[in-house]
Every structure is written in structure tokens, then in C-alpha cells.
Protein backbone atom coordinates (compact mmCIF):
# COMPACT_ATOMS: atom_id res chain seq x y z
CA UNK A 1 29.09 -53.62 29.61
CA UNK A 2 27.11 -54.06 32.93
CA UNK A 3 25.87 -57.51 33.84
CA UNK A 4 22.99 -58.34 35.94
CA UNK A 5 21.85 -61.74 37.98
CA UNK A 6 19.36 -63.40 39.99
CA UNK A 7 18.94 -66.56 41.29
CA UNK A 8 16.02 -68.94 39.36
CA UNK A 9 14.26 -72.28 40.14
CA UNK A 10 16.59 -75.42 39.74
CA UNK A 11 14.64 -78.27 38.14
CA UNK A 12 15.43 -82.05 37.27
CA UNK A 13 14.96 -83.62 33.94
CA UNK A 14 11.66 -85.27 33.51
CA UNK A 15 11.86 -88.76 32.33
CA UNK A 16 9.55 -90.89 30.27
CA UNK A 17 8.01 -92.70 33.27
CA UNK A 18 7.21 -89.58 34.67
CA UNK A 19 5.17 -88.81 31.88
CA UNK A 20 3.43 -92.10 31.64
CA UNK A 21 2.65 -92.25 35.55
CA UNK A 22 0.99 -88.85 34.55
CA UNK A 23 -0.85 -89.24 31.82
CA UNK A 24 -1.79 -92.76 33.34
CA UNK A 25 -0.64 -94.81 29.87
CA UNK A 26 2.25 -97.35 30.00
CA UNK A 27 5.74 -95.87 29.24
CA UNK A 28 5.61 -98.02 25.54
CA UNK A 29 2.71 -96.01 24.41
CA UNK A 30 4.29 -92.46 25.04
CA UNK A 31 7.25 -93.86 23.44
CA UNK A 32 5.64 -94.74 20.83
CA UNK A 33 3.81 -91.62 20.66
CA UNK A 34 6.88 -89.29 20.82
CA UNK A 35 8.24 -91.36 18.17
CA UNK A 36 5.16 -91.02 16.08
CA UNK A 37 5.28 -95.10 15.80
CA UNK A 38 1.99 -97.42 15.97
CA UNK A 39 -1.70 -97.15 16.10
CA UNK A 40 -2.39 -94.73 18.50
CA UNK A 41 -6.07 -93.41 19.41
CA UNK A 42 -6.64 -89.22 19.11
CA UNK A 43 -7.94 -89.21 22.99
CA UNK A 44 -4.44 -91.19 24.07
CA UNK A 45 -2.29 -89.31 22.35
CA UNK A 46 -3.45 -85.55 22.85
CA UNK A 47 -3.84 -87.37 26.93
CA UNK A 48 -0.34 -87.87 26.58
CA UNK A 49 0.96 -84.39 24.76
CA UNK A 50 -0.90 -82.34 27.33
CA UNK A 51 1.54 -84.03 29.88
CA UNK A 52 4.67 -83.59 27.93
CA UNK A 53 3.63 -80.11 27.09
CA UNK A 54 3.16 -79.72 30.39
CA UNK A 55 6.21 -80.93 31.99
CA UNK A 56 8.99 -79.81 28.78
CA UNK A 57 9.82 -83.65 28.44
CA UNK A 58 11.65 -84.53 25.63
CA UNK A 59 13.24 -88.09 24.68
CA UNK A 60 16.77 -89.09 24.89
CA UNK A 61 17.98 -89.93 21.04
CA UNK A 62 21.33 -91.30 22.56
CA UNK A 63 21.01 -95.09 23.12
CA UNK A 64 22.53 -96.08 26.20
CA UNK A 65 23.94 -93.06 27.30
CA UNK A 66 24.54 -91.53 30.85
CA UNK A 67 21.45 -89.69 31.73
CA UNK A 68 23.33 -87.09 32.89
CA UNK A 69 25.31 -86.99 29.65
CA UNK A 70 25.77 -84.12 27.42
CA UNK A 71 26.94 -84.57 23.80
CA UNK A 72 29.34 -81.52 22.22
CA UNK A 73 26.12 -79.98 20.55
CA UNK A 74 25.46 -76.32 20.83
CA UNK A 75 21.88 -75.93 19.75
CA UNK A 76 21.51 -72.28 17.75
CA UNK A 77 17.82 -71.42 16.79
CA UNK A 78 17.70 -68.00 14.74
CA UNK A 79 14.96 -66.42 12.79
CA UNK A 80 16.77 -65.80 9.54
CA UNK A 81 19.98 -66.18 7.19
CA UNK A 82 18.85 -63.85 5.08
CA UNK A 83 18.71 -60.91 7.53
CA UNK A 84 22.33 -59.95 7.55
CA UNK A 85 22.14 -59.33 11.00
CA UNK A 86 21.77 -63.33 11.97
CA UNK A 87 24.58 -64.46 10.02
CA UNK A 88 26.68 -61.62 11.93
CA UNK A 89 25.93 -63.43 15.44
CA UNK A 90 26.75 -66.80 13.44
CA UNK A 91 30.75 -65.38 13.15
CA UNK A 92 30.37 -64.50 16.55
CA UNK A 93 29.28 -67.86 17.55
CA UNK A 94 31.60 -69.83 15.50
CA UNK A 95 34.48 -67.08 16.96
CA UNK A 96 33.68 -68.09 20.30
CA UNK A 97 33.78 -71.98 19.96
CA UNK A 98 37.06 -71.79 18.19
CA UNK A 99 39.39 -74.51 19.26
CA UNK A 100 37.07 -76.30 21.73
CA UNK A 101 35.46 -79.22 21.18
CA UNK A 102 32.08 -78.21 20.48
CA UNK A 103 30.47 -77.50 17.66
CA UNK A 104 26.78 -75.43 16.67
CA UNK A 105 23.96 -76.85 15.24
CA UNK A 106 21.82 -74.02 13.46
CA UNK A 107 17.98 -73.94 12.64
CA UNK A 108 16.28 -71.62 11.09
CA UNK A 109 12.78 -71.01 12.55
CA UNK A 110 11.31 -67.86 10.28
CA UNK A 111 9.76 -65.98 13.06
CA UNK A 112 7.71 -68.37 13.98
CA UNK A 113 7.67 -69.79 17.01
CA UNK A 114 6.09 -73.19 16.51
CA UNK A 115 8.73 -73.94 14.20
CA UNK A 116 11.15 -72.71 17.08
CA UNK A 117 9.29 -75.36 18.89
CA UNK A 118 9.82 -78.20 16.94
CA UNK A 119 13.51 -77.41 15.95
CA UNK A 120 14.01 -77.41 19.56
CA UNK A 121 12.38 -80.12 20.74
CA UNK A 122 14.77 -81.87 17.69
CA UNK A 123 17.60 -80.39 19.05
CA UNK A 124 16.98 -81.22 22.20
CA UNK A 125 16.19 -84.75 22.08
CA UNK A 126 20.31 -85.29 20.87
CA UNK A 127 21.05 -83.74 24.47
CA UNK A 128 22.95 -80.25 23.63
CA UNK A 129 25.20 -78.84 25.76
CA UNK A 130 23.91 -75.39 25.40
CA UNK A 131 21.09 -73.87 23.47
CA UNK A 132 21.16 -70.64 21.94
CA UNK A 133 18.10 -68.65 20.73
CA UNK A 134 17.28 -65.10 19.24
CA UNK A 135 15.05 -63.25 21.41
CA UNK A 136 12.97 -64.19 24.38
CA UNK A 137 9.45 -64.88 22.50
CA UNK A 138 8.64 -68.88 23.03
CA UNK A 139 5.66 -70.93 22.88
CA UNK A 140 4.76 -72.18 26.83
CA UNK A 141 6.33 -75.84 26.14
CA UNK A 142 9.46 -74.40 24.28
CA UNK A 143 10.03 -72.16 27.58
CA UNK A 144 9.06 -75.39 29.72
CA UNK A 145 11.53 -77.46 27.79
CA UNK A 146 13.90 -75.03 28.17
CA UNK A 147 13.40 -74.06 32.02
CA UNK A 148 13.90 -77.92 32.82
CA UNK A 149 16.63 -79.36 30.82
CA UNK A 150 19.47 -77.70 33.20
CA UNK A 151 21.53 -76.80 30.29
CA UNK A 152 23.07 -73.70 29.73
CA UNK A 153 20.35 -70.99 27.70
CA UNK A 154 21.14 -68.24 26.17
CA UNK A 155 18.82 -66.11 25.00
CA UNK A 156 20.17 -62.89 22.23
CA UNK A 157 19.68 -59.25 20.97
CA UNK A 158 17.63 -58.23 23.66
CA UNK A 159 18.27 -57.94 27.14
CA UNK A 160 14.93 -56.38 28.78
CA UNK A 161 12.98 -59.02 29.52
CA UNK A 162 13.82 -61.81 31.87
CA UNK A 163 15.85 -64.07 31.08
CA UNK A 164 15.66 -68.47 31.36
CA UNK A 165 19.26 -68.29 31.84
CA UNK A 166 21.55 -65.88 30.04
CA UNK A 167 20.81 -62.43 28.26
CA UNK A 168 23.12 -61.07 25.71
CA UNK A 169 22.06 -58.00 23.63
CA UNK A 170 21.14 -54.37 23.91
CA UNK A 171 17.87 -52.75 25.44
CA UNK A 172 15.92 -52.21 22.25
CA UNK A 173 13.45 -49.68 24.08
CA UNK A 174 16.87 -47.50 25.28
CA UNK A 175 18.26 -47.74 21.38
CA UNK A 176 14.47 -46.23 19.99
CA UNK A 177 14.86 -43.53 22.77
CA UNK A 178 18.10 -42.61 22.50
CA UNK A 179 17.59 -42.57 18.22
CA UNK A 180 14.07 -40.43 19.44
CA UNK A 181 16.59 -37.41 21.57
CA UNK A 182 19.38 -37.48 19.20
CA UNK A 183 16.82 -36.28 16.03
CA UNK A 184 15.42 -33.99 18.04
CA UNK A 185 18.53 -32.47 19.30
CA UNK A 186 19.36 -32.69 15.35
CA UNK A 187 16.20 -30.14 15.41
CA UNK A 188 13.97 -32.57 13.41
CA UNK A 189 9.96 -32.21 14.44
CA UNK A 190 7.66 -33.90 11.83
CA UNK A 191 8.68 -37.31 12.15
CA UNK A 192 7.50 -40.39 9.89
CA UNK A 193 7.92 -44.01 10.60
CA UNK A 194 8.48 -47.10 7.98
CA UNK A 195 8.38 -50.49 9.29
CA UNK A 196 7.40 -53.78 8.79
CA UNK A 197 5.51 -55.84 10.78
CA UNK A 198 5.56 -56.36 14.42
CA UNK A 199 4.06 -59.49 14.82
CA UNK A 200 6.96 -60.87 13.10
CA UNK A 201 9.90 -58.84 14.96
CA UNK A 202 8.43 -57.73 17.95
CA UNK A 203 12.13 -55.92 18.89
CA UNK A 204 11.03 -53.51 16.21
CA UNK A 205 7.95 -52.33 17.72
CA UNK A 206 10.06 -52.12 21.20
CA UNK A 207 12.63 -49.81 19.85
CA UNK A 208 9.11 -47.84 18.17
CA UNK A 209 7.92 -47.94 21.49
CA UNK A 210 10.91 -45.75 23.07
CA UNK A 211 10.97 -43.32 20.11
CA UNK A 212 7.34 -42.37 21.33
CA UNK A 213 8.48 -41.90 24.63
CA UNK A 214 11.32 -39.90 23.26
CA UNK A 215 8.90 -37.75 21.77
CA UNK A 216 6.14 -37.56 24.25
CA UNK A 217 8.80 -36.01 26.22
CA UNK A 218 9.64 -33.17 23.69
CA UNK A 219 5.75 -32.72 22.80
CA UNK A 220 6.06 -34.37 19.78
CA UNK A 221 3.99 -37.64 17.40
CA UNK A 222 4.68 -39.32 14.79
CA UNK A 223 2.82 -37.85 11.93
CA UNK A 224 2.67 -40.68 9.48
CA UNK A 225 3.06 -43.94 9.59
CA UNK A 226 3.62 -46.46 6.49
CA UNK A 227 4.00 -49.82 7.39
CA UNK A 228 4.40 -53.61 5.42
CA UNK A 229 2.40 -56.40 5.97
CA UNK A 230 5.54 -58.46 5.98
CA UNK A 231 9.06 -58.71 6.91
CA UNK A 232 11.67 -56.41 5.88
CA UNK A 233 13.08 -55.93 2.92
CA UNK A 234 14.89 -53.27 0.87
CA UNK A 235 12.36 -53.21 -1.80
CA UNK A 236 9.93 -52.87 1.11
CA UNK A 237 11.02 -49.76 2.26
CA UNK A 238 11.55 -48.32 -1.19
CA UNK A 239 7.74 -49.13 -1.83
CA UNK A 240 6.72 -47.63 1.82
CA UNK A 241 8.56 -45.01 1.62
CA UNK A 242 6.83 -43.76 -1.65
CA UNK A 243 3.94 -44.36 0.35
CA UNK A 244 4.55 -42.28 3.11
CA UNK A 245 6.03 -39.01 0.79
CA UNK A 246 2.48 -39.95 -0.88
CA UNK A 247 0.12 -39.28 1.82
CA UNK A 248 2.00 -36.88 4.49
CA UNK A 249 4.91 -34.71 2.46
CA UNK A 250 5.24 -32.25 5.57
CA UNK A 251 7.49 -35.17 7.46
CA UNK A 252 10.76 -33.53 7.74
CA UNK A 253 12.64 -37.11 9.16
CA UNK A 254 11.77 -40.51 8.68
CA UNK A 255 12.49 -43.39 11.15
CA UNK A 256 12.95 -47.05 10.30
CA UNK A 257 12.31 -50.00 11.98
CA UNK A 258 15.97 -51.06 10.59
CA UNK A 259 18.72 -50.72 8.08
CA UNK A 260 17.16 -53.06 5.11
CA UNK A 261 13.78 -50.65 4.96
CA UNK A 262 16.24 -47.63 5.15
CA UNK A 263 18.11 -48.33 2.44
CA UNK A 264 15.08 -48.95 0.60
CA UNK A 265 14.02 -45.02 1.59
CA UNK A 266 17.19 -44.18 0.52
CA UNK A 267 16.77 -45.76 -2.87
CA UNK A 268 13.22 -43.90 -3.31
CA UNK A 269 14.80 -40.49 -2.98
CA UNK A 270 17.25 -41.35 -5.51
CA UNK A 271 15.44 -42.49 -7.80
CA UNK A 272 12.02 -39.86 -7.31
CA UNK A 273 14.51 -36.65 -6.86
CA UNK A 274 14.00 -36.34 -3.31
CA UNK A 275 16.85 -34.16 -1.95
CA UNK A 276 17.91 -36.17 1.47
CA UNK A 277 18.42 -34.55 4.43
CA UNK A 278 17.51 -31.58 3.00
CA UNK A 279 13.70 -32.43 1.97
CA UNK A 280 13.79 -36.50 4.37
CA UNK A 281 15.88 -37.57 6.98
CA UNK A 282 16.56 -41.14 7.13
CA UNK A 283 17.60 -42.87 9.87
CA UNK A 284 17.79 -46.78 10.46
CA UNK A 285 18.69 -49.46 12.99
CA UNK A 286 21.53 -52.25 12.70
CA UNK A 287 24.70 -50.02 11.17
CA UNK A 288 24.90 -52.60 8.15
CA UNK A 289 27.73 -52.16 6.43
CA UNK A 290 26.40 -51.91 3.16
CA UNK A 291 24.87 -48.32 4.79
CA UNK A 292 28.40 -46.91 4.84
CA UNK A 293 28.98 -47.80 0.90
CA UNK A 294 25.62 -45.75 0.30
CA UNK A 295 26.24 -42.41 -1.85
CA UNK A 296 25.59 -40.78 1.80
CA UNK A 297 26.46 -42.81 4.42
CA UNK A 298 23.15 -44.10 6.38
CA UNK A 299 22.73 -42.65 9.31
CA UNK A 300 21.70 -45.42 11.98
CA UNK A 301 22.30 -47.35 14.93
CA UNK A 302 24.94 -50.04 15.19
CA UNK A 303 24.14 -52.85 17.20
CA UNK A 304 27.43 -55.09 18.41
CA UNK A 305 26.09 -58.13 16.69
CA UNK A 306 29.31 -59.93 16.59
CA UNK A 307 29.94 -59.39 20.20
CA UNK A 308 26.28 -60.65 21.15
CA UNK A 309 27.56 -64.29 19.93
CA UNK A 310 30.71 -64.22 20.96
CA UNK A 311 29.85 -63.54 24.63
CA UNK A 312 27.23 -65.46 24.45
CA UNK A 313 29.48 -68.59 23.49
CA UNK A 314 31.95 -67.36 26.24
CA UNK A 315 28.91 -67.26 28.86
CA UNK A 316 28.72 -70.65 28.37
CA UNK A 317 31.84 -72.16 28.35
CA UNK A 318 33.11 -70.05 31.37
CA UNK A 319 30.36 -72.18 33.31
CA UNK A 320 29.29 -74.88 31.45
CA UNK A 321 26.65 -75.90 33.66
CA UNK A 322 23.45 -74.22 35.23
CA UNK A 323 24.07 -73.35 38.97
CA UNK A 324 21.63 -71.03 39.98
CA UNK A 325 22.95 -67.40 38.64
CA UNK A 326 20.82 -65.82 35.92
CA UNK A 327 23.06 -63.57 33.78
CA UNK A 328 22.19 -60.60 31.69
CA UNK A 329 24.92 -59.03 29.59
CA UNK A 330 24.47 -55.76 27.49
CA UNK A 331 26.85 -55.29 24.63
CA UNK A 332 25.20 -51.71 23.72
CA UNK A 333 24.82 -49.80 20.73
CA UNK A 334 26.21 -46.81 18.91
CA UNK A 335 24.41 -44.14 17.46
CA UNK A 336 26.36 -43.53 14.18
CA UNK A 337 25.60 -39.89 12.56
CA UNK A 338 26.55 -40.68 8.97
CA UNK A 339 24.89 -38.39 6.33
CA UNK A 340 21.48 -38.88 6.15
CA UNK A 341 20.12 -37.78 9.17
């Protein structure tokens, strides 16, 4: 594991008549327009959201607290429950926070990142001790919010961009590379891609990114692409994989942008008679378990998504507040051969 850290801005917590002095309105009416309470006029209250926006401000929900008061709230914001790989980080999480005092709050935000927004503005207003999020994509006033609360942030699953506070994850770009040289030392050339879509999980498209690179470097493409207009799913990648055997059968290996779509593949050559390895390659991303109880194990890469919680709850605790030190932790992955690849 190597860690990395740097030294960002330290910020104080923007209070309510901060905002009002701001957006030149008395502190009752942006209390009353945070808590969506009263006649307010359209020009007044968008006045008043461009200066909250601005600043991250969000209101204290505990009554007659401390300002500097924290309750035992860990905030955790992840995309899905029904991607396996979320509810793997969850264990980790819970792991982690075993026998302290504090205990996780978990939203589910769907890939989108308004919703991220609003479940952490919600989150926030209860005064967390930490907050926990997958992935560094925010809107501007979810990363302002964040920047200038002071709490502990961690950020998970990907550790190339920058972080707000703490990284904890793998380099997505060096796990599509590394998956790139490994086929190709495997002596595969015609490659085909299945994913789904990129707007959605943009870690995907990274990890797509450095299998180009990987192949640029060998003189090779990608020959075909078939891609969803959606998120993953097994039946997705059964229904792109026909697709992609439909229009280009010369692909001798097929790449996916993770386990669920592979096992789909797998499921087309099954049923359609397609010998694999011997007439498609498959090879995925996430080392699911359910890839191991395959009639040929899946041949993927396993991404430590246990350990990206767990260290991410240990992050926190070992300093539970925000001094200064950004910190950037990579867990790393494992390229696991298996059999169908």
C-alpha cells in the first residue's frame, strides 16, 4: 500500500449570518428559506441559494448544541445496493466502526449527483463526524460543502484524482492497463469491448481509457465496441454481447467494463454454443465471487473492496479531525487468471 499527502486550505464553518450579511436579507428569511417555511418571493430565495451555494453553508439541525459539536454520525453516500460491489465496502465500513461509538448513516444516491447533493446536504445538517462518499464526482456546492465543514472526508474506489481529504481505492486507469498487457502477453489481438454507460460510472470509462493505452503501445484497437445505454446488468451483457458476436465475429477477446456484464457474456456463449476461450475471451473487472462459481471460473480483476472501507473507517478514527494532511491510500488490485481468458 503506498500513501500519499499534501497539505490543503483550512476553512471555518460558515454560519447563517454570514449568509444573510451576503445575500443582504435578514438571517429569519434564509432560515426560513433553508427550512422551506413561509412565503418567500422567487428573486429572494434563488438571491439567497446563490450565496449558500456559494459558500457550502448548511444549517445546524441540533438545537442548542456546541457549534463546534460533532454528533457520532458517519455520513456514507454510495451509488448503489444493488451493485454487489457497494454492499462489499458497507462490511468494510461496519468492520471498521466495530466497538466504537459511532455509527453510519447510508444513502443511496443512484449515480446521480444531485441526489448526492441533497442526501448530503441532509446529512450534513445533523453535524457528522465524518462523511464518506464513492468516487470523487460532486456537484460545485456538494464539493463546497464538503471543503468547508472541517470534518473528516473520505472519498472511495479511486485514488487518481485529488482528493478533499482522504483517498482510498485503486488507480482505475493502472487496473485497465495492466488488464490491456496481461491479454496481450496471453497473445490475444482482436479485442472487443462491452460496457455500459459512462456517464453513469465514469471509473469504467477510466479503466477503458488505460486498456487503449495498453494497446496503443502494442499497435493494437479495439475492433468493436457494444455498449448499453444504461447501467450494468447481467442481462445487459448477455444482450451486448450477442450484439457484438453479431456485428464483428473476428474479436478473438472481449473486455468488460466489469464482472455483472461479464457474466452476462458468459451466459451468451452458453447458451448460443460459443466455445469460450477457444472462439471469446472474457475478461471482467471486480473478482465477484459469484465469477468463481461460474462453470469456468471468470477471469477478472479483483478489487480489495472490503479493505477500501475498512481503511477508510480507520483513516478516520486514527485522526478524527482535519489538520491539514491530505491522505491518499491505494489498496490495489489483483489480476486473477481464472478460465476464461
Amino acid at each position: 500500500m503506498r500513501q500519499r499527502t499534501r497539505l490543503p486550505e483550512s476553512r471555518a464553518r460558515v454560519t447563517l449570518s454570514e449568509v444573510a450579511k451576503l445575500a443582504n436579507v435578514s438571517e429569519i428569511t434564509v432560515s426560513r428559506i433553508m427550512r422551506n417555511k413561509g412565503p418567500i418571493s422567487v428573486e429572494t430565495r434563488e438571491k439567497v441559494m446563490a450565496v449558500v451555494n456559494r459558500l457550502g453553508y448548511v444549517p445546524n439541525r441540533i438545537a442548542g448544541s456546541l457549534a463546534s459539536a460533532t454528533s457520532n454520525i458517519i455520513g456514507v453516500a454510495i451509488p448503489s445496493l444493488s451493485n454487489i460491489v457497494f454492499p462489499e465496502v458497507l462490511r468494510g465500513i461496519h468492520a471498521g466502526l466495530k466497538g466504537t461509538d459511532y455509527q453510519p448513516v447510508v444513502g443511496v444516491t443512484d449515480y446521480s449527483m444531485k441526489t448526492e447533493e441533497v442526501l448530503v446536504r441532509s446529512l450534513m445538517a445533523w453535524k457528522p463526524a465524518a462523511m464518506i462518499l464513492a468516487g470523487f464526482d460532486h456537484t460545485d456546492p456538494t464539493r463546497q460543502i464538503l471543503v468547508q465543514s472541517g470534518i473528516r472526508v473520505a472519498e472511495l474506489m479511486d485514488i487518481d484524482p485529488e482528493p478533499i481529504d482522504i483517498a482510498v481505492g485503486l488507480s482505475h486507469r493502472s487496473a485497465g492497463y495492466e488488464s490491456g498487457r496481461y491479454l496481450i502477453a496471453r497473445g490475444y489481438r482482436r479485442f472487443g469491448y462491452v460496457g455500459h454507460d459512462w456517464a453513469e460510472d465514469k471509473r469504467a470509462k477510466v479503466r477503458y481509457d488505460g486498456l487503449c493505452m495498453a494497446l496503443a503501445e502494442a499497435g493494437l484497437t479495439i475492433m468493436a465496441h457494444s455498449i448499453v445505454d444504461g447501467p450494468s446488468s447481467t442481462l445487459a451483457g448477455r444482450a451486448m454481447t450477442a450484439n457484438l458476436l453479431a456485428g464483428n465475429t473476428s474479436v478473438d477477446v472481449a473486455v468488460y467494463s466489469n464482472d455483472d456484464m461479464a457474466i452476462g457474456g458468459v451466459f451468451h456463449c452458453l447458451g448460443a454454443g460459443v466455445a469460450l476461450r477457444e472462439k471469446l475471451a472474457i475478461f471482467g473487472f471486480n473478482g465477484l465471487e459469484i465469477g468463481d462459481a461460474l462453470p469456468m471460473a471468470l477471469s477478472t480483476v479483483r478489487s480489495n473492496r472490503f479493505l477500501i472501507g475498512k481503511i477508510a473507517i480507520e483513516k478516520i478514527l486514527e485522526q478524527p479531525d482535519r489538520r491539514g494532511a491530505r491522505s491518499v491510500v491505494d489498496t490495489g488490485f489483483q489480476i486473477i487468471p481464472g478460465e476464461t481468458a
